[in-house]
PDB file of N, CA and C in Angstrom:
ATOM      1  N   UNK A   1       0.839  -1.169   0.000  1.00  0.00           N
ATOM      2  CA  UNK A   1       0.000   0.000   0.000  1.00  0.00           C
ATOM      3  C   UNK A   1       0.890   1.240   0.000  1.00  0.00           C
ATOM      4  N   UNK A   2       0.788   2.605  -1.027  1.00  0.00           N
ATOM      5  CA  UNK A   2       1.399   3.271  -0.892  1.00  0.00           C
ATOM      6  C   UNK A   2       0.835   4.203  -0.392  1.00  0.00           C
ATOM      7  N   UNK A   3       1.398   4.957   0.616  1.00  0.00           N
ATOM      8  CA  UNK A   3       0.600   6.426   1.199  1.00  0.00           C
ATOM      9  C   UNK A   3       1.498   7.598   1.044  1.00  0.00           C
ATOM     10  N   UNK A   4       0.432   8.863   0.333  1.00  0.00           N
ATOM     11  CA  UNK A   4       0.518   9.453  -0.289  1.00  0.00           C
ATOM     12  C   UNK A   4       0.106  10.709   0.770  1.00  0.00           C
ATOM     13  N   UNK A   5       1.494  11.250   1.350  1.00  0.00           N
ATOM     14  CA  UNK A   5       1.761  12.338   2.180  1.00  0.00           C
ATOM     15  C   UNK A   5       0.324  13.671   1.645  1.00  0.00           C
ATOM     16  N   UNK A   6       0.776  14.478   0.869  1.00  0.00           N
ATOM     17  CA  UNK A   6       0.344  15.388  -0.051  1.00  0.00           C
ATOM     18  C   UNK A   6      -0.821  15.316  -0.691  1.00  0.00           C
ATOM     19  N   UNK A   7      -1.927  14.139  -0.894  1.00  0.00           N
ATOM     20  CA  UNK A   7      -2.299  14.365  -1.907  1.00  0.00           C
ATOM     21  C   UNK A   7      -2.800  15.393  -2.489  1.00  0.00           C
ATOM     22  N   UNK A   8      -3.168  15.437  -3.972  1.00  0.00           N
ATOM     23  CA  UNK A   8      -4.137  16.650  -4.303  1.00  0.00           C
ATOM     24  C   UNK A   8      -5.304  16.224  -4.651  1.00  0.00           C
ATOM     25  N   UNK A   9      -6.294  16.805  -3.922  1.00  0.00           N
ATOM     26  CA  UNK A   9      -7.766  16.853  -4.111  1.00  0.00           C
ATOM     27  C   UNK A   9      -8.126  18.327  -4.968  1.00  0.00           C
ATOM     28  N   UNK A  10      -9.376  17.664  -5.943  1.00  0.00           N
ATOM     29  CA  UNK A  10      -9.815  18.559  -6.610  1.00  0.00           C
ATOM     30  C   UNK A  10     -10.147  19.417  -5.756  1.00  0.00           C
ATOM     31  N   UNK A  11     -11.163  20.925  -6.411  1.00  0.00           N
ATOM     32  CA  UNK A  11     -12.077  21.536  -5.659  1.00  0.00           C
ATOM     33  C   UNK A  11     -13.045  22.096  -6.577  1.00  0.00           C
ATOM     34  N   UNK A  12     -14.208  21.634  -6.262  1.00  0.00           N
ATOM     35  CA  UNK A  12     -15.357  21.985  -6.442  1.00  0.00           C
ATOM     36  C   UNK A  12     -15.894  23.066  -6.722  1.00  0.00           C
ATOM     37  N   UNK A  13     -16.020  23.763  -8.061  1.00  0.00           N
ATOM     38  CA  UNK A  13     -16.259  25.057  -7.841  1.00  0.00           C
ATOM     39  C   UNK A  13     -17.929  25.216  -8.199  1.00  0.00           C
ATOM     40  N   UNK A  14     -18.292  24.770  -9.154  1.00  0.00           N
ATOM     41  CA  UNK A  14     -19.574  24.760  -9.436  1.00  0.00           C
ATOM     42  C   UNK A  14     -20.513  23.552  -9.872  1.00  0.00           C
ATOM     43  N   UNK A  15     -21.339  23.538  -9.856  1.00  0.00           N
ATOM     44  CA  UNK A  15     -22.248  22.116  -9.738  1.00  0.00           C
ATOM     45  C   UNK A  15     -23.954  22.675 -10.114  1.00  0.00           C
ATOM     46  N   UNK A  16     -24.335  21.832 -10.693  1.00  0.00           N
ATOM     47  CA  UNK A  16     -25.687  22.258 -11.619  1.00  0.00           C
ATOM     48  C   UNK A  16     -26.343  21.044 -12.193  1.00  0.00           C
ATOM     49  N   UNK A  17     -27.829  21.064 -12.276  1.00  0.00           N
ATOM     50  CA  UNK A  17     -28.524  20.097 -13.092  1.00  0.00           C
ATOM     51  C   UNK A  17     -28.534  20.424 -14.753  1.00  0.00           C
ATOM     52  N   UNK A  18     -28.385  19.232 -15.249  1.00  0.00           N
ATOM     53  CA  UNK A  18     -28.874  19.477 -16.713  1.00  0.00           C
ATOM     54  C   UNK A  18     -29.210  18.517 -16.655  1.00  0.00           C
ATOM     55  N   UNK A  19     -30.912  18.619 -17.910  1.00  0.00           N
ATOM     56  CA  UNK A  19     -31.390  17.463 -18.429  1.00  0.00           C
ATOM     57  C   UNK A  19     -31.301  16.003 -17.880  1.00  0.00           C
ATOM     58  N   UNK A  20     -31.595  15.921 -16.750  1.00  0.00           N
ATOM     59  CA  UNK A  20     -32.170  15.109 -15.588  1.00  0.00           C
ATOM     60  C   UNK A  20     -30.210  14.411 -15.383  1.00  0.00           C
ATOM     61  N   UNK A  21     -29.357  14.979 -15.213  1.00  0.00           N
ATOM     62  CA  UNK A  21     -27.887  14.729 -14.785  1.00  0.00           C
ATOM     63  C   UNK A  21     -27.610  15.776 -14.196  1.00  0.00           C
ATOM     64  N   UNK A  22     -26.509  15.550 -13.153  1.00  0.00           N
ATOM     65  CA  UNK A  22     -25.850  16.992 -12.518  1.00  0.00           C
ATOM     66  C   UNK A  22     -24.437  17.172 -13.131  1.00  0.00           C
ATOM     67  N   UNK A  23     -24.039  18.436 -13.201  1.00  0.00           N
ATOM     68  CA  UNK A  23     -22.662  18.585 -14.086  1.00  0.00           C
ATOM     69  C   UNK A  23     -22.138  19.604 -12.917  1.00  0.00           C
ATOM     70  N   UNK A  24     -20.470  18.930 -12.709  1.00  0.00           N
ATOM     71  CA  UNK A  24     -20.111  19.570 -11.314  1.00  0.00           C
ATOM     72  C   UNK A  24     -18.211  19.970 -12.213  1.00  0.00           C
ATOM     73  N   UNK A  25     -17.653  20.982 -12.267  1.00  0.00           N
ATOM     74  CA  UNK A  25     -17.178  21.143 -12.963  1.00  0.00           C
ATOM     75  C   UNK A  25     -15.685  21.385 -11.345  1.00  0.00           C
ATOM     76  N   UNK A  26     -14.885  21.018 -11.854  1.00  0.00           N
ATOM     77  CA  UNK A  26     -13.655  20.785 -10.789  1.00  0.00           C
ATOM     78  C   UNK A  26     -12.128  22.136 -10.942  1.00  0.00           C
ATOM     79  N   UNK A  27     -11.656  22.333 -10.209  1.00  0.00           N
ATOM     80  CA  UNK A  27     -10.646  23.382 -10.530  1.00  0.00           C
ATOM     81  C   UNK A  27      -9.373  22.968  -9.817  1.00  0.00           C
ATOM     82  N   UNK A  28      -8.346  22.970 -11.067  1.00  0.00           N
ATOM     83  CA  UNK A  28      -6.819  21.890  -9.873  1.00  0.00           C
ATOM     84  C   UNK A  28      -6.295  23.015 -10.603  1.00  0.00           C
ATOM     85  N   UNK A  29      -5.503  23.335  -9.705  1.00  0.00           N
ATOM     86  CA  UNK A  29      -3.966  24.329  -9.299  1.00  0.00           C
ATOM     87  C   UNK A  29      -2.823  23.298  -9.713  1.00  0.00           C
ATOM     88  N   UNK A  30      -2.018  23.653 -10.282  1.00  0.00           N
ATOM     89  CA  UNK A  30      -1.089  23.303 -10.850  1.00  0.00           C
ATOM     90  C   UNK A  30       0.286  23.445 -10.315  1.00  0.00           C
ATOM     91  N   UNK A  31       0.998  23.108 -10.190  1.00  0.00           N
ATOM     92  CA  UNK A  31       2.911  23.691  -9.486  1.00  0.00           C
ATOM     93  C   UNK A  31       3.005  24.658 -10.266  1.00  0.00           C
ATOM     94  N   UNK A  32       2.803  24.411 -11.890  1.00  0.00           N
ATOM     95  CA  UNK A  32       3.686  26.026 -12.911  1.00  0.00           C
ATOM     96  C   UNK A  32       2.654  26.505 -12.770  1.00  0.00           C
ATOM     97  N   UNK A  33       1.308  27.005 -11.874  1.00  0.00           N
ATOM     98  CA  UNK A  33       0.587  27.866 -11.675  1.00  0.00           C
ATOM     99  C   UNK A  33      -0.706  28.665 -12.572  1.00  0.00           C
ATOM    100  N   UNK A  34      -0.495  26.839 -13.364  1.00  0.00           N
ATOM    101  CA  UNK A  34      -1.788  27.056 -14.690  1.00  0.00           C
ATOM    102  C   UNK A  34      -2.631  26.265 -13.805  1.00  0.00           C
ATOM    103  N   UNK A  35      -4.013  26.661 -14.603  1.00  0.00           N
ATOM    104  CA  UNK A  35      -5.146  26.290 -13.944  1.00  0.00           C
ATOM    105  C   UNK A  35      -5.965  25.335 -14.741  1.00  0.00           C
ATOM    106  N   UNK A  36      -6.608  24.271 -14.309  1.00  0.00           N
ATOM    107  CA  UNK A  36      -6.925  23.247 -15.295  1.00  0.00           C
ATOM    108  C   UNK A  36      -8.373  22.633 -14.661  1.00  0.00           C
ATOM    109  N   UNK A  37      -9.628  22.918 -15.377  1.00  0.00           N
ATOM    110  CA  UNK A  37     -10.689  22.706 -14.753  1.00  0.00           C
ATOM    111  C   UNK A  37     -11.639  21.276 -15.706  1.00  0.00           C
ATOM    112  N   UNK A  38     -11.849  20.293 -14.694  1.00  0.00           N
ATOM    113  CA  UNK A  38     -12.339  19.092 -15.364  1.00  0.00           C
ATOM    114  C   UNK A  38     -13.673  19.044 -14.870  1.00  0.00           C
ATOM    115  N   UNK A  39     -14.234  18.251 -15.575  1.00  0.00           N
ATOM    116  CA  UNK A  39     -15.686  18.151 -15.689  1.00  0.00           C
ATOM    117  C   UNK A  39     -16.473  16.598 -15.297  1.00  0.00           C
ATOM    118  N   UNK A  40     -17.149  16.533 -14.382  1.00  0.00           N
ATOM    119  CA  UNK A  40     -17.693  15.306 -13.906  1.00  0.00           C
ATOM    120  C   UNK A  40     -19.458  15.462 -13.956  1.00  0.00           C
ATOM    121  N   UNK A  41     -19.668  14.099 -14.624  1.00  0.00           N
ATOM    122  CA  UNK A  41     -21.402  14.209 -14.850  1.00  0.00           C
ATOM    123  C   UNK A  41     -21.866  12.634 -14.192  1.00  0.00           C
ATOM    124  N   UNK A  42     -22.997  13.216 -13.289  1.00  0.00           N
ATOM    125  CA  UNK A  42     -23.728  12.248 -12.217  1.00  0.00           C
ATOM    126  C   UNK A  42     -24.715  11.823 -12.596  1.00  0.00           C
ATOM    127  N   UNK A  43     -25.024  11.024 -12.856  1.00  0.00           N
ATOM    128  CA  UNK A  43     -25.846  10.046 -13.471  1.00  0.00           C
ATOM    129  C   UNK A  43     -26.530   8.937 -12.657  1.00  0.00           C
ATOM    130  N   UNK A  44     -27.748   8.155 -12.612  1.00  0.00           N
ATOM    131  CA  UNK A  44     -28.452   7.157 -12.134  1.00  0.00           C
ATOM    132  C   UNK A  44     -27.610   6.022 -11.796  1.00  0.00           C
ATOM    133  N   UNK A  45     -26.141   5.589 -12.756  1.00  0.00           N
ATOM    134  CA  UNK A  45     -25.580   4.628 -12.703  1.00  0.00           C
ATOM    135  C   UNK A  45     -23.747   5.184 -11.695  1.00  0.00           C
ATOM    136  N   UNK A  46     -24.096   6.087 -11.736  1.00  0.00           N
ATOM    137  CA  UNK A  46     -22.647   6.872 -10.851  1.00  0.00           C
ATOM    138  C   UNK A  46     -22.140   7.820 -11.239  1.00  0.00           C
ATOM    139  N   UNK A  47     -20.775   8.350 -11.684  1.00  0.00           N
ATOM    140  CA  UNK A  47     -19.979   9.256 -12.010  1.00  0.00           C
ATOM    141  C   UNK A  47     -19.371   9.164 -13.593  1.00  0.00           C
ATOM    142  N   UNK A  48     -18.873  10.111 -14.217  1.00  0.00           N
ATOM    143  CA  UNK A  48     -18.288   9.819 -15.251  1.00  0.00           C
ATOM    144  C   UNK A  48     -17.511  11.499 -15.665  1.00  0.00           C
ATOM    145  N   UNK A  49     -15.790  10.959 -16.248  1.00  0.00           N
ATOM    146  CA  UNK A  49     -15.638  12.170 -16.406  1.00  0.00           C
ATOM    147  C   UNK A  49     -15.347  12.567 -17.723  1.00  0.00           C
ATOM    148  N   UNK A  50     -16.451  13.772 -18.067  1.00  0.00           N
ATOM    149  CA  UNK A  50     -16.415  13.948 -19.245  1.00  0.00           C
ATOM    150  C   UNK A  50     -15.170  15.056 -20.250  1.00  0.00           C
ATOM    151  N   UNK A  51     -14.645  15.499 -19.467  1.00  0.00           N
ATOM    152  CA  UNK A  51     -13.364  16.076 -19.772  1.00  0.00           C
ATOM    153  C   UNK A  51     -12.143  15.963 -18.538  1.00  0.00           C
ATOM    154  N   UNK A  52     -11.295  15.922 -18.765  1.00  0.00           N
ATOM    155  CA  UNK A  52     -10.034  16.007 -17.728  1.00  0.00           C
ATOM    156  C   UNK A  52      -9.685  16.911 -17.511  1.00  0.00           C
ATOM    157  N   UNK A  53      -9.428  17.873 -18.832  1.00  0.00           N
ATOM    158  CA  UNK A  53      -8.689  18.541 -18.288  1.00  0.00           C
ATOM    159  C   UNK A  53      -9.228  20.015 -19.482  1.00  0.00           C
ATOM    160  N   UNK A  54      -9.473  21.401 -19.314  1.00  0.00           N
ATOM    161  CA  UNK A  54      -9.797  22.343 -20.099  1.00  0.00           C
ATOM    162  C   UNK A  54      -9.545  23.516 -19.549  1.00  0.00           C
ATOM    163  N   UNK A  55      -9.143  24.768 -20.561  1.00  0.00           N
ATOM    164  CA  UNK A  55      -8.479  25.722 -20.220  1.00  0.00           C
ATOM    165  C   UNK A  55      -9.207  26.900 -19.409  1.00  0.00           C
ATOM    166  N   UNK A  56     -10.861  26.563 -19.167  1.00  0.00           N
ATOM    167  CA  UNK A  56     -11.790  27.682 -18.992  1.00  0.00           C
ATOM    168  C   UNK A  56     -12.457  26.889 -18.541  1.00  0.00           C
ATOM    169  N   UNK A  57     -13.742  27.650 -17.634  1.00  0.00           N
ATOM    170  CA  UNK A  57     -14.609  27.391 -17.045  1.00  0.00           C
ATOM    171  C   UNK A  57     -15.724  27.262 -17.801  1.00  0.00           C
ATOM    172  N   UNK A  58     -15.600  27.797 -18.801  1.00  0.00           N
ATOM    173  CA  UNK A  58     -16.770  28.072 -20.107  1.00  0.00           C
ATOM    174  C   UNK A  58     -16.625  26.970 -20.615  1.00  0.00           C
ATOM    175  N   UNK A  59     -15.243  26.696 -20.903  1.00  0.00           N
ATOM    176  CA  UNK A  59     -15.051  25.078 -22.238  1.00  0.00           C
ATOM    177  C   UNK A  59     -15.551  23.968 -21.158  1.00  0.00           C
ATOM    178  N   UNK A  60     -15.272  24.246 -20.050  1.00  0.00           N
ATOM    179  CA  UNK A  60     -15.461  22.642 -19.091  1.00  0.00           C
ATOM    180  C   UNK A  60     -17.027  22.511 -19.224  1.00  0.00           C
ATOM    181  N   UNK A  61     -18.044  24.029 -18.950  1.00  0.00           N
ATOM    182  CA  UNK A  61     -19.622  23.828 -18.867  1.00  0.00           C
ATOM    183  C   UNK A  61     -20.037  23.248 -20.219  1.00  0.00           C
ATOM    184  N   UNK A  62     -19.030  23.787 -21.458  1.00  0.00           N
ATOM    185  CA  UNK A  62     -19.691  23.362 -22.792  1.00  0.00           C
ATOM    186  C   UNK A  62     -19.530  21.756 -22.871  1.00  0.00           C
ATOM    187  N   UNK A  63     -18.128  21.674 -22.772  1.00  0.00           N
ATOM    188  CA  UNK A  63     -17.912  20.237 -22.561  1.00  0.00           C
ATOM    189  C   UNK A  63     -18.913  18.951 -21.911  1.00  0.00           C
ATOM    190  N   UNK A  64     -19.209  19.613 -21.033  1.00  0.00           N
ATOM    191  CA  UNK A  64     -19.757  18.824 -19.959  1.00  0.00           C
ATOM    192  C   UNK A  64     -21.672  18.859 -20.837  1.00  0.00           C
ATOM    193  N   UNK A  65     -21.961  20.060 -21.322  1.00  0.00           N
ATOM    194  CA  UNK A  65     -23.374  19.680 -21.799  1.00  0.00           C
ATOM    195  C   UNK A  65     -23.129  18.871 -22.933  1.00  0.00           C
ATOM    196  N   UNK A  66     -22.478  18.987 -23.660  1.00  0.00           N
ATOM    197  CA  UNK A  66     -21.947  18.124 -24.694  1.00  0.00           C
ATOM    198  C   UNK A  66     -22.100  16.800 -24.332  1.00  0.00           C
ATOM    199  N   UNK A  67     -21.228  16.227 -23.579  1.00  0.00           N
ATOM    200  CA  UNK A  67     -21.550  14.606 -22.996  1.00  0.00           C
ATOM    201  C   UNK A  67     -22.650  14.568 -22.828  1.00  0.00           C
ATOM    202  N   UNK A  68     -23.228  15.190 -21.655  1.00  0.00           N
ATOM    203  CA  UNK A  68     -24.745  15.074 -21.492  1.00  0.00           C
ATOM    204  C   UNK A  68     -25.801  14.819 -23.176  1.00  0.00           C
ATOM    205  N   UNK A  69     -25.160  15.892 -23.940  1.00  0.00           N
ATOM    206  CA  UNK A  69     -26.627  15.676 -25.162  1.00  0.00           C
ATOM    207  C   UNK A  69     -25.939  14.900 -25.890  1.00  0.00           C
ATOM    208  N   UNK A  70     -24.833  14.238 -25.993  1.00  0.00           N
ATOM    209  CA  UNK A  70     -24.187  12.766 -26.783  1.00  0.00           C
ATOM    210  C   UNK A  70     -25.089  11.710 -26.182  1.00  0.00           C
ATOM    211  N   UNK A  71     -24.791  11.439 -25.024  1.00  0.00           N
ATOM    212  CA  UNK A  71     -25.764  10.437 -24.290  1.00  0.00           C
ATOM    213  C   UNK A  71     -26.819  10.200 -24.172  1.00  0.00           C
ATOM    214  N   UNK A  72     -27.940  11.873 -24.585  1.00  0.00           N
ATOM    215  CA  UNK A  72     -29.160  11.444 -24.569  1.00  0.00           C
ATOM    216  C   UNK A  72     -29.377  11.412 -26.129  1.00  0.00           C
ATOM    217  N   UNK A  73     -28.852  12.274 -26.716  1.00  0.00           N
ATOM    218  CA  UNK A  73     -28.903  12.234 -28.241  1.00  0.00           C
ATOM    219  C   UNK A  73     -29.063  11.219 -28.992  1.00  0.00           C
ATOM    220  N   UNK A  74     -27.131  10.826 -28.620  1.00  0.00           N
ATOM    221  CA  UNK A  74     -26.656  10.528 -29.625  1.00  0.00           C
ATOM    222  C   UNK A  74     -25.772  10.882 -30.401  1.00  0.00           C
ATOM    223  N   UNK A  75     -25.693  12.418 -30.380  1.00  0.00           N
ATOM    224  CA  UNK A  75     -25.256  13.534 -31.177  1.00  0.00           C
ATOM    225  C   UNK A  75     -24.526  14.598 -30.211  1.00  0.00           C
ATOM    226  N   UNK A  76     -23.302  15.252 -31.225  1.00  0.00           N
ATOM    227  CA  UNK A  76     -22.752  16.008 -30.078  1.00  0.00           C
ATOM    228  C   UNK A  76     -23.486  17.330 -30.929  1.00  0.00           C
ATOM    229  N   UNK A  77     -23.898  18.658 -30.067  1.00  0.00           N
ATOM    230  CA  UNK A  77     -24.110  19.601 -30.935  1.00  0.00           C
ATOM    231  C   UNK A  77     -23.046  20.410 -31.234  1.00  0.00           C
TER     232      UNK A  77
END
């Protein structure tokens, strides 16, 4: 088992329903002091992450409805 002094935990900056899923969008601090915000969508069956990693808070929300209307779609718009 390895234990991990430091870890880094995301942080949570915003969180919202869409189209019967919640989209909770994450913000990690970086060492070279870039900022990198990922996108997680909650679903009936658990978690899933629909981007890792994006340069804006805007691209992570687009991102994130995107998965959402692939999944119910089909289609990305």
């Amino acid at each position: 088992m390895t234990i991990i002094i430091d870890p880094d935990y995301p942080k949570k900056i915003l969180s919202f329903p869409y189209r019967g899923f919640v989209i909770e969008i994450n913000i990690d601090d970086k060492e070279d002091d870039s900022i990198t915000y990922s996108t997680w969508v909650g679903h009936n069956y658990g978690w899933a992450m629909a981007t890792p990693a994006a340069n804006s808070r805007t691209e992570a929300i687009r991102k994130g409805k995107q998965w959402v209307d692939f999944k119910i779609n089909g289609t990305r718009n």
